[in-house]
C-alpha atoms as a PDB file:
ATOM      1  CA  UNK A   1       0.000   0.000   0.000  1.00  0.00           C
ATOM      2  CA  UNK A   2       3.192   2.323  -0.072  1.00  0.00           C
ATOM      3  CA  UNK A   3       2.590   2.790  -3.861  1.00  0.00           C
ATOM      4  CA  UNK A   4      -0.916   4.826  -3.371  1.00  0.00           C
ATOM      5  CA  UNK A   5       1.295   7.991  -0.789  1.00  0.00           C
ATOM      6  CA  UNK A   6       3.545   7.836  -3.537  1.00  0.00           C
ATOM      7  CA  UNK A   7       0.653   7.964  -6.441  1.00  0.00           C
ATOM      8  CA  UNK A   8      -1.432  11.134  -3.962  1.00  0.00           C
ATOM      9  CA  UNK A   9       2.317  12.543  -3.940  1.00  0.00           C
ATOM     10  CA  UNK A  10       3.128  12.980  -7.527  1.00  0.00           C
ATOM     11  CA  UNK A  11      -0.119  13.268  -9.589  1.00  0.00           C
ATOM     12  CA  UNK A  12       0.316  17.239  -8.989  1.00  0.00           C
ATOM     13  CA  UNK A  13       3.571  16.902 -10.425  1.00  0.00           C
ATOM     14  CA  UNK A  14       2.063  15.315 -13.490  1.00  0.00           C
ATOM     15  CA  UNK A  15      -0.887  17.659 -13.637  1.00  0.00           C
ATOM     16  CA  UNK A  16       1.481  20.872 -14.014  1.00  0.00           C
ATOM     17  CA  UNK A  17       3.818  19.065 -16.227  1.00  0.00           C
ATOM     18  CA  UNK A  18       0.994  18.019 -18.572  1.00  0.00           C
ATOM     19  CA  UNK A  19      -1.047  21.905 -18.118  1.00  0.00           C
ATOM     20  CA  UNK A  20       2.078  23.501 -19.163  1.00  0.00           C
ATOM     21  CA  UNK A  21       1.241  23.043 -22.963  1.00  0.00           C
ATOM     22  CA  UNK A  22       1.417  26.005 -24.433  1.00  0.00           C
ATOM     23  CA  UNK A  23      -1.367  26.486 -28.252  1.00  0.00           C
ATOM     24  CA  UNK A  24       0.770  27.269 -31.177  1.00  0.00           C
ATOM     25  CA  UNK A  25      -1.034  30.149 -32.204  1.00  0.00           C
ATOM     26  CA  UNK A  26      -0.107  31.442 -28.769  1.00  0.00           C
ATOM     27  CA  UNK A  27       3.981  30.480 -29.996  1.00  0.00           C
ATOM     28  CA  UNK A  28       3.576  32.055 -33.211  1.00  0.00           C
ATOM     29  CA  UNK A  29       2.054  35.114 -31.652  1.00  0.00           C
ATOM     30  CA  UNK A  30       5.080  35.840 -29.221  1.00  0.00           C
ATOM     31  CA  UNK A  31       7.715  34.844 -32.472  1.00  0.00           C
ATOM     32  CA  UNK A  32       5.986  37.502 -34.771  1.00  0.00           C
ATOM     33  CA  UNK A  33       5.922  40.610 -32.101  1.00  0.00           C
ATOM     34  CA  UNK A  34       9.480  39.435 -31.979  1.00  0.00           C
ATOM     35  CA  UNK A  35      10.064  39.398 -35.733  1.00  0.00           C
ATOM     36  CA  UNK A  36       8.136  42.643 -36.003  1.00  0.00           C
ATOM     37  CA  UNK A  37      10.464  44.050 -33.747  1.00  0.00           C
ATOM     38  CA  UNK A  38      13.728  42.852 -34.835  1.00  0.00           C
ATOM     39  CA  UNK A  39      12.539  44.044 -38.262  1.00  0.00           C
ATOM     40  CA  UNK A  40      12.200  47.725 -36.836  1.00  0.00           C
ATOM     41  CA  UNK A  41      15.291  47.820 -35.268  1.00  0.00           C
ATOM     42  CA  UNK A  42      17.138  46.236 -38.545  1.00  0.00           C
ATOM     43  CA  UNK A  43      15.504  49.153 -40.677  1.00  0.00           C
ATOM     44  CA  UNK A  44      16.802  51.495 -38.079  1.00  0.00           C
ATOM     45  CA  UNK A  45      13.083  52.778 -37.396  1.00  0.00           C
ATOM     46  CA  UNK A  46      13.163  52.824 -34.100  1.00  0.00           C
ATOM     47  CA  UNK A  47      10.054  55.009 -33.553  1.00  0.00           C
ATOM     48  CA  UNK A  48       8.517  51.798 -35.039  1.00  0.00           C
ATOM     49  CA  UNK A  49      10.087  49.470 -32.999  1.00  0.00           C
ATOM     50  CA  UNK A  50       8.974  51.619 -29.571  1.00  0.00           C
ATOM     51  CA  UNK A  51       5.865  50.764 -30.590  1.00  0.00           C
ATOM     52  CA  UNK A  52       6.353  46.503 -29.721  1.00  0.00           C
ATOM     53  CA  UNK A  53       7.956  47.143 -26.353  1.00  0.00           C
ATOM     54  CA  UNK A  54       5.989  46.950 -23.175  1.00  0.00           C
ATOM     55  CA  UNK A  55       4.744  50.541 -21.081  1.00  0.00           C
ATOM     56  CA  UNK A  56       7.807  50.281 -18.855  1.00  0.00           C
ATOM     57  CA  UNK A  57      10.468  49.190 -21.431  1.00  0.00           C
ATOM     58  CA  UNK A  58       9.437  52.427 -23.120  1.00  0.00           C
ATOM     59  CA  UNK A  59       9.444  54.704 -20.118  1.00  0.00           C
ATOM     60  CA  UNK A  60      12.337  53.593 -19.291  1.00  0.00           C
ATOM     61  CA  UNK A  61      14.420  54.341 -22.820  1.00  0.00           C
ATOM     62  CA  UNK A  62      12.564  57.640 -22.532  1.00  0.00           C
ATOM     63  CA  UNK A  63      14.037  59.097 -19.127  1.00  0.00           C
ATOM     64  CA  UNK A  64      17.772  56.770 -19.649  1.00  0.00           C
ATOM     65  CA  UNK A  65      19.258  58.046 -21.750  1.00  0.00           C
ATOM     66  CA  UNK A  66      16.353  59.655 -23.161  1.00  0.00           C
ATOM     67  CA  UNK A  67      15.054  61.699 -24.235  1.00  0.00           C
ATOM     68  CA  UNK A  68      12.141  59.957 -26.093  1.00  0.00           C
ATOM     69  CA  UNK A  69      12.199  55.851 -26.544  1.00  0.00           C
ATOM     70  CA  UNK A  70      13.108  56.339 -30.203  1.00  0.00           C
ATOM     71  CA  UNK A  71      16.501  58.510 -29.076  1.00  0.00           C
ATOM     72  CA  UNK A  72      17.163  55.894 -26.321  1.00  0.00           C
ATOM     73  CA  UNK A  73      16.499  52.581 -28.212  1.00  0.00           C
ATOM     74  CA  UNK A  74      19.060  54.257 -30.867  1.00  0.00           C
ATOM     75  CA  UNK A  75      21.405  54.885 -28.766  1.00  0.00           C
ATOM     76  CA  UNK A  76      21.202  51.312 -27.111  1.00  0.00           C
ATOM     77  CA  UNK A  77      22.749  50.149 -30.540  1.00  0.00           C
ATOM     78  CA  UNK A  78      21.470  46.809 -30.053  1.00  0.00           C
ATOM     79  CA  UNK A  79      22.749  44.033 -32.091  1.00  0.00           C
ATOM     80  CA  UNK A  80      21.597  42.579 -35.488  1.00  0.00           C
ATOM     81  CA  UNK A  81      19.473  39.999 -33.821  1.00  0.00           C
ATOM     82  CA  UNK A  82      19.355  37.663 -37.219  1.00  0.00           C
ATOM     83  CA  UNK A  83      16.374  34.716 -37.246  1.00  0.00           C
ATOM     84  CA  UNK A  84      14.088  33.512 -34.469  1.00  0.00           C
ATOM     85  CA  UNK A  85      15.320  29.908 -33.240  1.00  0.00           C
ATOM     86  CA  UNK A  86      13.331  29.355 -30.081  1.00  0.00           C
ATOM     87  CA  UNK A  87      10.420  30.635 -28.702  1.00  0.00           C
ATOM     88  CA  UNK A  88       9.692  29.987 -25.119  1.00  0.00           C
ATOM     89  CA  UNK A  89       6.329  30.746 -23.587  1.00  0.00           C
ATOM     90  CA  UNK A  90       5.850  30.225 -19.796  1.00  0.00           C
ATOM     91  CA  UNK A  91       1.915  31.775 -19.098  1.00  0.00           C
ATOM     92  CA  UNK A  92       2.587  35.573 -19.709  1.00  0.00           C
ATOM     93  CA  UNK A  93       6.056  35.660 -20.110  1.00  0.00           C
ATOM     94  CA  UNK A  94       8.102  34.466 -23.243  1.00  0.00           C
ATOM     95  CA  UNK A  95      11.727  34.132 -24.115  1.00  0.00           C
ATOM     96  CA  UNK A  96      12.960  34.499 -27.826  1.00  0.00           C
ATOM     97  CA  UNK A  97      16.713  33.523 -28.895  1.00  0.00           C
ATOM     98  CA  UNK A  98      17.228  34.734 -32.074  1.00  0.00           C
ATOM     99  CA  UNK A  99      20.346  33.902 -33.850  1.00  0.00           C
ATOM    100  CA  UNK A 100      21.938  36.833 -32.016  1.00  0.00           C
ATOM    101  CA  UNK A 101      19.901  38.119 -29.865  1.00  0.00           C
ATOM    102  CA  UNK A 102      17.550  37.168 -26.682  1.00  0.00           C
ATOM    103  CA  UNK A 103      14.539  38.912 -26.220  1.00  0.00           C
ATOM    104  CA  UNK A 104      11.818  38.836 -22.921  1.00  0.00           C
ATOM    105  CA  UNK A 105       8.086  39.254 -23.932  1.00  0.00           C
ATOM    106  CA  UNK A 106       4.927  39.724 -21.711  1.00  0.00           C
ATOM    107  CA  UNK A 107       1.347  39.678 -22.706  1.00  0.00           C
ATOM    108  CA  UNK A 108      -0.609  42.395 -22.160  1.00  0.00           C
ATOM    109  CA  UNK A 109      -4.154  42.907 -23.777  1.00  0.00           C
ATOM    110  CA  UNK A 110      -3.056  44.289 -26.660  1.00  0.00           C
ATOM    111  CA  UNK A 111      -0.589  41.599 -27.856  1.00  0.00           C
ATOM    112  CA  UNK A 112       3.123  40.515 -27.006  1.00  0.00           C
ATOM    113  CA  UNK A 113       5.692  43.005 -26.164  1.00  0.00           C
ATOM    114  CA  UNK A 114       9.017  43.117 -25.211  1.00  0.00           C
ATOM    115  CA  UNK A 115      10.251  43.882 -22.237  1.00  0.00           C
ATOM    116  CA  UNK A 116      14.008  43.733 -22.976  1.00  0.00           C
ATOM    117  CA  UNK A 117      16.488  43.026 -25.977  1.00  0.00           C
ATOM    118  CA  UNK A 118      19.962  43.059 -26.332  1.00  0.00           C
ATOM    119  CA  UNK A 119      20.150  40.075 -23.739  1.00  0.00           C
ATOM    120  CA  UNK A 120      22.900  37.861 -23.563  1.00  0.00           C
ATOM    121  CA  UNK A 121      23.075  34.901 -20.856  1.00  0.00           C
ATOM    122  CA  UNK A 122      25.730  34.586 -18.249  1.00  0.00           C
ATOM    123  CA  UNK A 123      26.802  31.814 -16.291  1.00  0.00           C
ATOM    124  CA  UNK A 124      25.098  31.579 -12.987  1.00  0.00           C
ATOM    125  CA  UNK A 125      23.326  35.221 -13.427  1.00  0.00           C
ATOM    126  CA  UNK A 126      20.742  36.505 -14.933  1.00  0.00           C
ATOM    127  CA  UNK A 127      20.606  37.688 -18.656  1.00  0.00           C
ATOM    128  CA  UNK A 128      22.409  40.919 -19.012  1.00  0.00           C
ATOM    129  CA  UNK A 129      20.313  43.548 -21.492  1.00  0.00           C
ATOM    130  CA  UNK A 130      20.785  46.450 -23.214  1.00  0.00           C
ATOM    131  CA  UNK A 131      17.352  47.205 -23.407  1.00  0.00           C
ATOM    132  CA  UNK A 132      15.199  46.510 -20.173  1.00  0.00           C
ATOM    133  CA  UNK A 133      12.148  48.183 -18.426  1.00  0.00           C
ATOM    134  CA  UNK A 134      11.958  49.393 -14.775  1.00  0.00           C
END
């Protein structure tokens, strides 16, 4: 009768592994607010580009260095982030790794945006990014 503590014990574990699945139109949705974006900043429009980062990401760029997101974004001279390769999506939060680049996304109501770019991992810390909100 050992087997039905250990059953009661791990069935929660398989209920979150198996509720994890993420819909692919959900995948798809965080890869092309990423594309968009990558494609704004490779065409140097970066009043375009403002325009798929989240409230905060924006503020931010705006006050450091400032003075308006476009200015700061430009002045972040983030790299040429090339192709999406993975798209990560854990409930409202998403991690893109481009080819090189690694972008953060959140959902808000009116679609994916990203919260920082210019991210590169380090060992044993978090990402360091160019481009982050407060």
């Amino acid at each position: 009768m050992r087997a039905a503590p250990l059953v009661a014990l791990l069935a929660p574990v398989a209920l979150s592994l198996t509720g994890c699945s993420v819909p692919p139109e959900e995948i798809r949705a965080v890869s092309a607010a990423a594309t968009a974006f990558a494609a704004e900043t490779v065409a140097a429009d970066t009043a375009g580009a403002c325009r798929y980062l989240a409230p905060g990401t924006r503020e931010e760029l705006a006050q450091d260095p400032g003075p308006t997101c476009a200015t700061g974004l430009a002045d972040a001279d983030l790299p040429n982030p090339g192709s999406v390769r993975t798209t990560d999506v854990y409930g409202r939060q998403a991690r893109v790794e481009l080819d090189q680049d690694t972008y953060f996304l959140t959902s808000f109501p009116d679609g994916w945006k990203v919260n920082a770019a210019g991210c590169t991992p380090r060992p044993r810390q978090p990402y360091r990014c160019l481009v982050k909100g407060g």
